[in-house]
C-alpha atoms as a PDB file:
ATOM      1  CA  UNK A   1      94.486  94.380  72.049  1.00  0.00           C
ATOM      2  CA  UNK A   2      91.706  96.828  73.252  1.00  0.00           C
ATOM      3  CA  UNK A   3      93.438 100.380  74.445  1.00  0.00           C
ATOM      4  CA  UNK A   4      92.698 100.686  77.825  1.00  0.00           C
ATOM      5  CA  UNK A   5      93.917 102.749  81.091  1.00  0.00           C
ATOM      6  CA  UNK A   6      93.768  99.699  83.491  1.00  0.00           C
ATOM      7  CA  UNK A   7      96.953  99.076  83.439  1.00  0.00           C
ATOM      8  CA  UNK A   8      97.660 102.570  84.163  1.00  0.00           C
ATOM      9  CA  UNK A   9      95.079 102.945  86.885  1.00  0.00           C
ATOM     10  CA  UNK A  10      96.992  99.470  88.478  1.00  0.00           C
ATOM     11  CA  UNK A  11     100.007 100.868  88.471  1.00  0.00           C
ATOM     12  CA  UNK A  12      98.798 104.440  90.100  1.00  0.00           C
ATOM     13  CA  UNK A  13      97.015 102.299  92.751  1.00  0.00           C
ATOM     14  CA  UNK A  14     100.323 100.140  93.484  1.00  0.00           C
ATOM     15  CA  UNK A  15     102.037 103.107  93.271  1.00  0.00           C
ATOM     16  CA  UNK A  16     100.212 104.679  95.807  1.00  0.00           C
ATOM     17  CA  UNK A  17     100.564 102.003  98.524  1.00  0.00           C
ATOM     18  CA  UNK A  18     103.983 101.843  97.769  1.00  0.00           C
ATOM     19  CA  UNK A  19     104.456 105.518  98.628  1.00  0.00           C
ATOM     20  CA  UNK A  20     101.903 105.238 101.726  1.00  0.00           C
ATOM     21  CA  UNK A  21     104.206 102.498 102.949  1.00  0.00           C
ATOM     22  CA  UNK A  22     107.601 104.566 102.525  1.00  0.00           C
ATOM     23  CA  UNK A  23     106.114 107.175 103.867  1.00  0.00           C
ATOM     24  CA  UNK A  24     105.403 105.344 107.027  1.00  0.00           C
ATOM     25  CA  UNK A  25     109.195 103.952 106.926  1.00  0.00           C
ATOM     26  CA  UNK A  26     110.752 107.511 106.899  1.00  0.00           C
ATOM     27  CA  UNK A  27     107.933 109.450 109.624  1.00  0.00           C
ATOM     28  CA  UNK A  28     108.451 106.324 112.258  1.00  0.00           C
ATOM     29  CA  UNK A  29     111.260 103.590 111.610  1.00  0.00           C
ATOM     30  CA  UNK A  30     109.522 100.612 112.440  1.00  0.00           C
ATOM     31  CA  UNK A  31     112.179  97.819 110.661  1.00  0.00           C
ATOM     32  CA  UNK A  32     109.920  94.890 111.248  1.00  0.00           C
ATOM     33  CA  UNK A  33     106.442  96.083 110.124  1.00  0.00           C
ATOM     34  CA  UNK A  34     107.405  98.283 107.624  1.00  0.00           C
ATOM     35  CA  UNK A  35     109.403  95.805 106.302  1.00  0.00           C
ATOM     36  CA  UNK A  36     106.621  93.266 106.119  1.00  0.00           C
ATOM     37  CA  UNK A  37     104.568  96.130 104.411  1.00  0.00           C
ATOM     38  CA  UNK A  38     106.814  96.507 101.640  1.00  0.00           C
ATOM     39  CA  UNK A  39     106.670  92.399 101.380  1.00  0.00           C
ATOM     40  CA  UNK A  40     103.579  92.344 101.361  1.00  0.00           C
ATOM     41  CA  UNK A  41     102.840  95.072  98.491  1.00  0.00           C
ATOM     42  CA  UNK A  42     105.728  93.463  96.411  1.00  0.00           C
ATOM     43  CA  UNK A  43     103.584  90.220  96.763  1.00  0.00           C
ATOM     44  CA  UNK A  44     100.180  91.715  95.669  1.00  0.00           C
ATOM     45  CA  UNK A  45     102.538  93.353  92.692  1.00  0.00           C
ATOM     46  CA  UNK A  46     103.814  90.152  91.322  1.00  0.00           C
ATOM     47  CA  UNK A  47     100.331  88.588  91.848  1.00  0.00           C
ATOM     48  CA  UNK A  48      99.144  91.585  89.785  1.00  0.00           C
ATOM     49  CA  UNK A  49     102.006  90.890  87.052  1.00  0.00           C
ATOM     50  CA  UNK A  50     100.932  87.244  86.924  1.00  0.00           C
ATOM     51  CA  UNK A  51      97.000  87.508  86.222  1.00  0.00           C
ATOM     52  CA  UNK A  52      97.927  90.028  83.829  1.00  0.00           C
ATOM     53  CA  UNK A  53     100.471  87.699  81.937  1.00  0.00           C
ATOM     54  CA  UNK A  54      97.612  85.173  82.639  1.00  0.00           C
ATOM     55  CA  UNK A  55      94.740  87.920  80.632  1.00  0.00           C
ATOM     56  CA  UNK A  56      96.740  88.385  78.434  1.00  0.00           C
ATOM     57  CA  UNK A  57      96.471  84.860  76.823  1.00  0.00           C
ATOM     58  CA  UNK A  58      92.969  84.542  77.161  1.00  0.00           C
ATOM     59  CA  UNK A  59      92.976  82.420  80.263  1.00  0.00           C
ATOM     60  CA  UNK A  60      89.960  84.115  81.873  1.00  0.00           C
ATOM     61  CA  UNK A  61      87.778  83.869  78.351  1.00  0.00           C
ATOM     62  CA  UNK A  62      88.551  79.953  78.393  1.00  0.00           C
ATOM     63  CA  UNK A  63      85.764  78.430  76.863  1.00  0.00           C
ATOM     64  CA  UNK A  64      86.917  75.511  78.988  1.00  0.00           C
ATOM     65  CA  UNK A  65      86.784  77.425  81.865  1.00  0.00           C
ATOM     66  CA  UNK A  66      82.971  79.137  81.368  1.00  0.00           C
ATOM     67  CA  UNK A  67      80.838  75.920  82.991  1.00  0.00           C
ATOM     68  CA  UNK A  68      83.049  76.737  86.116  1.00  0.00           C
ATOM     69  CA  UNK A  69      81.473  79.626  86.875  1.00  0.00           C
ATOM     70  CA  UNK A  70      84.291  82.103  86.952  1.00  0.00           C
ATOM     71  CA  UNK A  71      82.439  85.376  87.843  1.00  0.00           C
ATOM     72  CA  UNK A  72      81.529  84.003  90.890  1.00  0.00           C
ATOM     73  CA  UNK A  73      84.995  83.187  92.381  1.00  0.00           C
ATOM     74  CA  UNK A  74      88.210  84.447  90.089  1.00  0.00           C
ATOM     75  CA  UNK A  75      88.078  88.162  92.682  1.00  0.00           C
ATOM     76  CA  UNK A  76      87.781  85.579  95.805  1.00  0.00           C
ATOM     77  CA  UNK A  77      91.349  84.343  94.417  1.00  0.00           C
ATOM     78  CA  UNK A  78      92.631  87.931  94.621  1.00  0.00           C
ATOM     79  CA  UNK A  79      90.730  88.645  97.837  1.00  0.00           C
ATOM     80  CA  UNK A  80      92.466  85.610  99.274  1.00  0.00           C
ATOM     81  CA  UNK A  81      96.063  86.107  98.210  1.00  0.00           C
ATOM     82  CA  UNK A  82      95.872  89.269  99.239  1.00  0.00           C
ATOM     83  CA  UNK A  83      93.874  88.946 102.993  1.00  0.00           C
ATOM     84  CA  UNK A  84      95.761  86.169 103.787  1.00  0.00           C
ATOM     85  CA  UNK A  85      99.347  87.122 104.987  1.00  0.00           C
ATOM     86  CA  UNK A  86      97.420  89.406 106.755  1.00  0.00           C
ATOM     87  CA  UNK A  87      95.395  86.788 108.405  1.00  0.00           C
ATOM     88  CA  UNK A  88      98.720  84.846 109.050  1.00  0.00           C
ATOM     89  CA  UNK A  89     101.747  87.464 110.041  1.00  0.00           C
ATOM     90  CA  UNK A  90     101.188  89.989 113.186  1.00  0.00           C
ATOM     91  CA  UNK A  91     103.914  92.018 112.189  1.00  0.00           C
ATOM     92  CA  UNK A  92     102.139  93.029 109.094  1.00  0.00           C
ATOM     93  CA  UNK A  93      99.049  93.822 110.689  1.00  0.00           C
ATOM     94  CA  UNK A  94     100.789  96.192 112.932  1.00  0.00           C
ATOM     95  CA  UNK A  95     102.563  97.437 109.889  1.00  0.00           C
ATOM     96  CA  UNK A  96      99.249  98.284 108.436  1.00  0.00           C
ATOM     97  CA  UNK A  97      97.533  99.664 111.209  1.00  0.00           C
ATOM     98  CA  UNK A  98     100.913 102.215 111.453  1.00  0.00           C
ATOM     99  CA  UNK A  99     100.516 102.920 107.945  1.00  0.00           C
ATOM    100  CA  UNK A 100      96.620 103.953 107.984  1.00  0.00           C
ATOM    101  CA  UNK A 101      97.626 105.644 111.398  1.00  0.00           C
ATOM    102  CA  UNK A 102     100.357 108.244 109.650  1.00  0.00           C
ATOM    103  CA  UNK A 103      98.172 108.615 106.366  1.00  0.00           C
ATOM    104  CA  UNK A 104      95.668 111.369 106.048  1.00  0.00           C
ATOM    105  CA  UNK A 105      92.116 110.782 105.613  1.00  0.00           C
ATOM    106  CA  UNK A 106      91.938 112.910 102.661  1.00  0.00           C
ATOM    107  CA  UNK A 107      94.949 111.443 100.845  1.00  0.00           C
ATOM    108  CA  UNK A 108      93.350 107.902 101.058  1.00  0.00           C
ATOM    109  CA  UNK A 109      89.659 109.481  99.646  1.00  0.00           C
ATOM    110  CA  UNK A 110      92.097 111.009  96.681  1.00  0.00           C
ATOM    111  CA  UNK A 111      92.993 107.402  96.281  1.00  0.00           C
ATOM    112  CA  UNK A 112      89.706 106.478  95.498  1.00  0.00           C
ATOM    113  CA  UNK A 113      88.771 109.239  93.102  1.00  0.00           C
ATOM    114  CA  UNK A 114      90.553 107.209  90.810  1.00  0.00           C
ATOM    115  CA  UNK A 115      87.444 105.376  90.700  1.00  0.00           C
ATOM    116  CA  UNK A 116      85.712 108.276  88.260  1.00  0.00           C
ATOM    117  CA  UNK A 117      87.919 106.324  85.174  1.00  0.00           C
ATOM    118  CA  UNK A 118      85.127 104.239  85.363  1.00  0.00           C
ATOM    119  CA  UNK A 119      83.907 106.911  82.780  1.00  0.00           C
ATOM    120  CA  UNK A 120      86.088 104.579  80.385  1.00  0.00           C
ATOM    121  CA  UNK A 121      83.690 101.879  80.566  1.00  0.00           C
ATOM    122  CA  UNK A 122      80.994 104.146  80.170  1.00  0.00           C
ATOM    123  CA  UNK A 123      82.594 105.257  76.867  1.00  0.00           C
ATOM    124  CA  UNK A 124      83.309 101.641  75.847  1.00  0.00           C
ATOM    125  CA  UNK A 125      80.041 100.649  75.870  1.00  0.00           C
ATOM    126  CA  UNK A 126      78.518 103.577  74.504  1.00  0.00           C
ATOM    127  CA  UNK A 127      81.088 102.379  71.561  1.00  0.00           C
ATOM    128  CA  UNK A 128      79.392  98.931  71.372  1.00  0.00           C
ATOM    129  CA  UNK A 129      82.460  97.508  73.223  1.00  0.00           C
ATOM    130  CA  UNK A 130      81.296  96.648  76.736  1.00  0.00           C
ATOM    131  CA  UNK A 131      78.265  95.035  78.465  1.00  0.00           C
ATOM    132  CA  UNK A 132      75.744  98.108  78.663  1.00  0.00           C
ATOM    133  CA  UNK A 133      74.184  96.095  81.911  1.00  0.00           C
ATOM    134  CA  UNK A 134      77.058  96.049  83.984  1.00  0.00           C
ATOM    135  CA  UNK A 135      78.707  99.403  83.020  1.00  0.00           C
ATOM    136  CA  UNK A 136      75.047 101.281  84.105  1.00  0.00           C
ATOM    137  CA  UNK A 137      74.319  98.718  87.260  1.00  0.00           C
ATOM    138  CA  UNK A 138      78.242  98.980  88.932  1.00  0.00           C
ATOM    139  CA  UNK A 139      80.134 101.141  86.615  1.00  0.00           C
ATOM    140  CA  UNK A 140      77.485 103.996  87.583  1.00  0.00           C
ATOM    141  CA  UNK A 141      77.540 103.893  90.976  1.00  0.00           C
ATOM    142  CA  UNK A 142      81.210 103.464  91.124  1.00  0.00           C
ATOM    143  CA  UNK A 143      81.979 106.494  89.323  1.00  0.00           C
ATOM    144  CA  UNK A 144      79.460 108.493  91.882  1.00  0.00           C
ATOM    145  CA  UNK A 145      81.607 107.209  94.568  1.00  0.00           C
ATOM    146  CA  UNK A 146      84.681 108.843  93.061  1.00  0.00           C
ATOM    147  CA  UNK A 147      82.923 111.949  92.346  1.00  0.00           C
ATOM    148  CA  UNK A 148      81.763 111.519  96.076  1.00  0.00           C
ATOM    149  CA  UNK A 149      85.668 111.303  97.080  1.00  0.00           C
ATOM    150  CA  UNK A 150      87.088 114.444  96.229  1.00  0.00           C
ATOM    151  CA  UNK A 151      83.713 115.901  98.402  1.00  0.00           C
ATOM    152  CA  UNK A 152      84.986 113.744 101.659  1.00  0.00           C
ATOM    153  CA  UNK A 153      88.547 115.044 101.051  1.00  0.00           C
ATOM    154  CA  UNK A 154      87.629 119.099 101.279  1.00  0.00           C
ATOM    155  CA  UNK A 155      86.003 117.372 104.167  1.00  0.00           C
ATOM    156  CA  UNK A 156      88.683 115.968 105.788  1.00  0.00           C
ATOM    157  CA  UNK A 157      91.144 118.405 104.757  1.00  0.00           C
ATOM    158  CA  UNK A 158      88.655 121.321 106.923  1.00  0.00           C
ATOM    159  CA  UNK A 159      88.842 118.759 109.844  1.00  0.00           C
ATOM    160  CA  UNK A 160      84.611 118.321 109.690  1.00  0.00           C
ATOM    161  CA  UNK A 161      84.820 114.713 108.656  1.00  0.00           C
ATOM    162  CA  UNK A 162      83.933 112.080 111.794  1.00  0.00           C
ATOM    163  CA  UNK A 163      85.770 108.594 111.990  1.00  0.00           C
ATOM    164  CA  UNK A 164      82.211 107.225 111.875  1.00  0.00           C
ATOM    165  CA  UNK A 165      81.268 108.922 109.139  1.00  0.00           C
ATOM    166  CA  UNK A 166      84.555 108.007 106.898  1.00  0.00           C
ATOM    167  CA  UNK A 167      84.337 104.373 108.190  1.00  0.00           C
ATOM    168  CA  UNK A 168      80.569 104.262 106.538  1.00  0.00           C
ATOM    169  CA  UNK A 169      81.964 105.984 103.372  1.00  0.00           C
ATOM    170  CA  UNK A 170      84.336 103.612 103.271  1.00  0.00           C
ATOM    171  CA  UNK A 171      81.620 100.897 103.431  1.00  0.00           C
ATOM    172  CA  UNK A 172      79.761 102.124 101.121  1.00  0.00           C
ATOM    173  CA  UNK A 173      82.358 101.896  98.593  1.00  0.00           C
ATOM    174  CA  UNK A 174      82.937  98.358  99.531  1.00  0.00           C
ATOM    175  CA  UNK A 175      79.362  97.683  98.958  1.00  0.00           C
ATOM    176  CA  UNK A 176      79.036  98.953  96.035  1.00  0.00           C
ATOM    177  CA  UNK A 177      80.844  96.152  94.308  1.00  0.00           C
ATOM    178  CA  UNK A 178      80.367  93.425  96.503  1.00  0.00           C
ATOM    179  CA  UNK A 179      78.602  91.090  95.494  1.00  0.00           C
ATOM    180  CA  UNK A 180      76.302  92.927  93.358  1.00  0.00           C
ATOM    181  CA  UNK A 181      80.280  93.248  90.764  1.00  0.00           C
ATOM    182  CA  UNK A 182      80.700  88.976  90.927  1.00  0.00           C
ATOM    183  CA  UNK A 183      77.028  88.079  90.577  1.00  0.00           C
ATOM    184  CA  UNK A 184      76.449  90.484  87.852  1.00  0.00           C
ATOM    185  CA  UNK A 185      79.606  89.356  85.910  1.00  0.00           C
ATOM    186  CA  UNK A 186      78.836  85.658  86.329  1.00  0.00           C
ATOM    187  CA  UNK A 187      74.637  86.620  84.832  1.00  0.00           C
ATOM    188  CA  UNK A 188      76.906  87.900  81.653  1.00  0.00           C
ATOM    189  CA  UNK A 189      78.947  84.718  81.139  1.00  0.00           C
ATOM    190  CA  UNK A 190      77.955  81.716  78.882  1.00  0.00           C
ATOM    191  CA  UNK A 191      77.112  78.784  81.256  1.00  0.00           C
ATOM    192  CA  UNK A 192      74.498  77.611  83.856  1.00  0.00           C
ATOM    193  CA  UNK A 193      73.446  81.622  84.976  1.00  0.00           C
ATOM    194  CA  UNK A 194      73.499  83.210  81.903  1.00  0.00           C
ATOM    195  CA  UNK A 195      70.783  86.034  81.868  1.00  0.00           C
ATOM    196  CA  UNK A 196      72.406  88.607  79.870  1.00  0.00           C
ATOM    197  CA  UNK A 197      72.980  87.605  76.336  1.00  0.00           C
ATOM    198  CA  UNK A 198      73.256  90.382  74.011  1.00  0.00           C
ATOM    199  CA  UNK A 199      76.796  91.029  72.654  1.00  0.00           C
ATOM    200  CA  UNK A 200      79.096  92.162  74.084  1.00  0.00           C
ATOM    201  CA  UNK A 201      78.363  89.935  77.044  1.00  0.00           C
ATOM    202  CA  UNK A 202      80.351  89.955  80.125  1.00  0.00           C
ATOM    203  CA  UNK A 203      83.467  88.143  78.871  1.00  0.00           C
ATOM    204  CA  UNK A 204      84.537  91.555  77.603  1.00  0.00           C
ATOM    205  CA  UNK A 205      85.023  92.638  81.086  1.00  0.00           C
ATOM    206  CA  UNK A 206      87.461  89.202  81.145  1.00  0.00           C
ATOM    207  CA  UNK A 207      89.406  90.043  77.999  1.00  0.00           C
ATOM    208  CA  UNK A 208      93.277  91.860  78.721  1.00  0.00           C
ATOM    209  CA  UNK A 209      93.420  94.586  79.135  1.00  0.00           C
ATOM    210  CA  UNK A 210      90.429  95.335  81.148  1.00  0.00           C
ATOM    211  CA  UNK A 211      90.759  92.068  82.920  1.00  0.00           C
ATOM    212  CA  UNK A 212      92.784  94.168  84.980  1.00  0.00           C
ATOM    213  CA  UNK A 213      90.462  95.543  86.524  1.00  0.00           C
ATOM    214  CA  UNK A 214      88.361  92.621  88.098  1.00  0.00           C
ATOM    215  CA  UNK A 215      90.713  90.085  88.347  1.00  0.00           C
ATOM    216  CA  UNK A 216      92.913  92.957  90.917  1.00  0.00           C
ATOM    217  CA  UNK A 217      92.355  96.467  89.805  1.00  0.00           C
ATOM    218  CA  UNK A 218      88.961  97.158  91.754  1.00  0.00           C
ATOM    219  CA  UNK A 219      89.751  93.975  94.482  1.00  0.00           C
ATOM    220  CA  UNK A 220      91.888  96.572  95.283  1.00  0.00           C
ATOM    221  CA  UNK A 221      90.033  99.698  95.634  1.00  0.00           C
ATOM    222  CA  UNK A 222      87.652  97.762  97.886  1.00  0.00           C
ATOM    223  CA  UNK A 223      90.080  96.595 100.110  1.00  0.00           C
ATOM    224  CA  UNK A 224      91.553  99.708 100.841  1.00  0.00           C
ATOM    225  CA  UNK A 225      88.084 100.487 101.748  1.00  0.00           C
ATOM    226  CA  UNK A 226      87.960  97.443 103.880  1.00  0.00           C
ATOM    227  CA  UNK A 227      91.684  98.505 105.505  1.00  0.00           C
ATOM    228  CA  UNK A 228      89.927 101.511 106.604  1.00  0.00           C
ATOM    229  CA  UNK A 229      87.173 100.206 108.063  1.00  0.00           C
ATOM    230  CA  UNK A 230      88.817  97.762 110.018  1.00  0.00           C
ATOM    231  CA  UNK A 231      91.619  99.847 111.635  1.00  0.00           C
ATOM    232  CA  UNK A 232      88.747 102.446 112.263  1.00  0.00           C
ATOM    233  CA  UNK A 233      86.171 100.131 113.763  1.00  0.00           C
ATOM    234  CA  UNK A 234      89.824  98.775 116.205  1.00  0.00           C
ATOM    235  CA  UNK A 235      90.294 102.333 116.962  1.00  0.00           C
ATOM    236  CA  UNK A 236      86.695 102.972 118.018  1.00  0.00           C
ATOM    237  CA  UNK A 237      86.357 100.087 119.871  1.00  0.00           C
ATOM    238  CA  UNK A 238      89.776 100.595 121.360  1.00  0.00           C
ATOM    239  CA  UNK A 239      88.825 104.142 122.731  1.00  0.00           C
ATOM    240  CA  UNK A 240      85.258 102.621 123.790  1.00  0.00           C
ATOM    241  CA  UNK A 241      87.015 100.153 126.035  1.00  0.00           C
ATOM    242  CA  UNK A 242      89.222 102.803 127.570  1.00  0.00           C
ATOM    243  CA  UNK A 243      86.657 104.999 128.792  1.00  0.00           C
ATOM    244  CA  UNK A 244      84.592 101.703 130.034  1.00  0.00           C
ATOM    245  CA  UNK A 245      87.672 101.280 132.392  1.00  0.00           C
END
């Protein structure tokens, strides 16, 4: 087994929600949402537990599973566990919307200064061990965008950072790994799209421990940047329809 700080960069990122959420619990007792909150995040933590187990054995490097086309679609699996009690449940979409609404700006651009241990990956492939494509066309960028965090949260923190401005920040670091992440990891992988075929290819990326991070370590960096977004694009158009009135 590869050393690796994914699984310590998961558990920080769990372990921030987690806090975000109980800190919501003890500023404004809401029983039902909060409640659903903390469901929700246990959810997303034993889905995280599972792939793991699941990297661990090699089920993402299948040979079997390489025709399939896995690069394309394994994050659309975490995407969809995740999004989709949100989809389903009101109470947890109040719950979140409560929970962005009692968080500071800058403690949620801290969160994604995590994003700089993309420097790891930089390492690893300087070290022969990771895909030199992918590491310079997302792990580059990426790590800009958590240098770029600590930046928004001096802004924030002096009160000269617009909603509109973090909401495009926030997209930003969305867009930064989708799709160019799933296309570019699928170009790396033996079968129909391969394009990249010097070793290490992109099944490296797929091997536990750093399957962590694309099967649900960076899912969920961008969709906290998603969260944010939405509940800032609600409140905009919230306060556009009150003044309308």
């Amino acid at each position: 087994m590869q050393l690796s700080l994914t699984p310590i960069l998961l558990a920080a990122e769990l372990g921030f929600l987690f806090a975000l959420a109980w800190r919501c619990l003890q500023a404004a007792p809401q029983p039902g949402s909060t409640a659903a909150v903390h469901a929700h995040l246990i959810w997303i933590a034993g889905y995280a537990i599972l792939t793991s187990l699941m990297g661990a054995r090699g089920m993402f490097i299948a040979d079997d599973l390489m025709p399939w086309l896995p690069g394309l679609w394994l994050q659309v699996i975490t995407v969809a566990v995740c999004v989709g009690p949100v989809v389903l449940f009101a109470p947890l979409r109040y719950g979140l919307r409560s929970v962005f609404d009692a968080t500071p700006w800058r403690w949620l651009a801290y969160f994604h200064g995590l994003r700089i241990l993309a420097l790891g990956t930089l390492y690893k492939t300087q070290s022969g061990e990771f895909p030199g494509y992918f590491a310079y066309l997302v792990g580059v960028p990426d790590l800009l965008f958590g240098l770029s965090a600590f930046w928004i949260a001096v802004r924030a923190r002096r009160g000269d950072l617009t909603a509109q401005g973090f909401m495009i920040w926030n997209l930003i670091g969305a867009l930064i790994i989708v799709p160019s992440a799933p296309i570019l990891l699928q170009l790396g992988l033996p079968g129909p799209l391969q394009v990249f075929t010097s070793q290490p290819d992109a099944r490296a990326v797929f091997t536990y421990p750093m399957s962590i991070a694309p099967i649900i370590g960076v899912p969920l960096f961008v969709l906290v940047n998603l969260w944010a977004a939405w509940r800032l694009w609600e409140r905009r158009n919230a306060k556009a329809r009150s003044l309308s009135r």
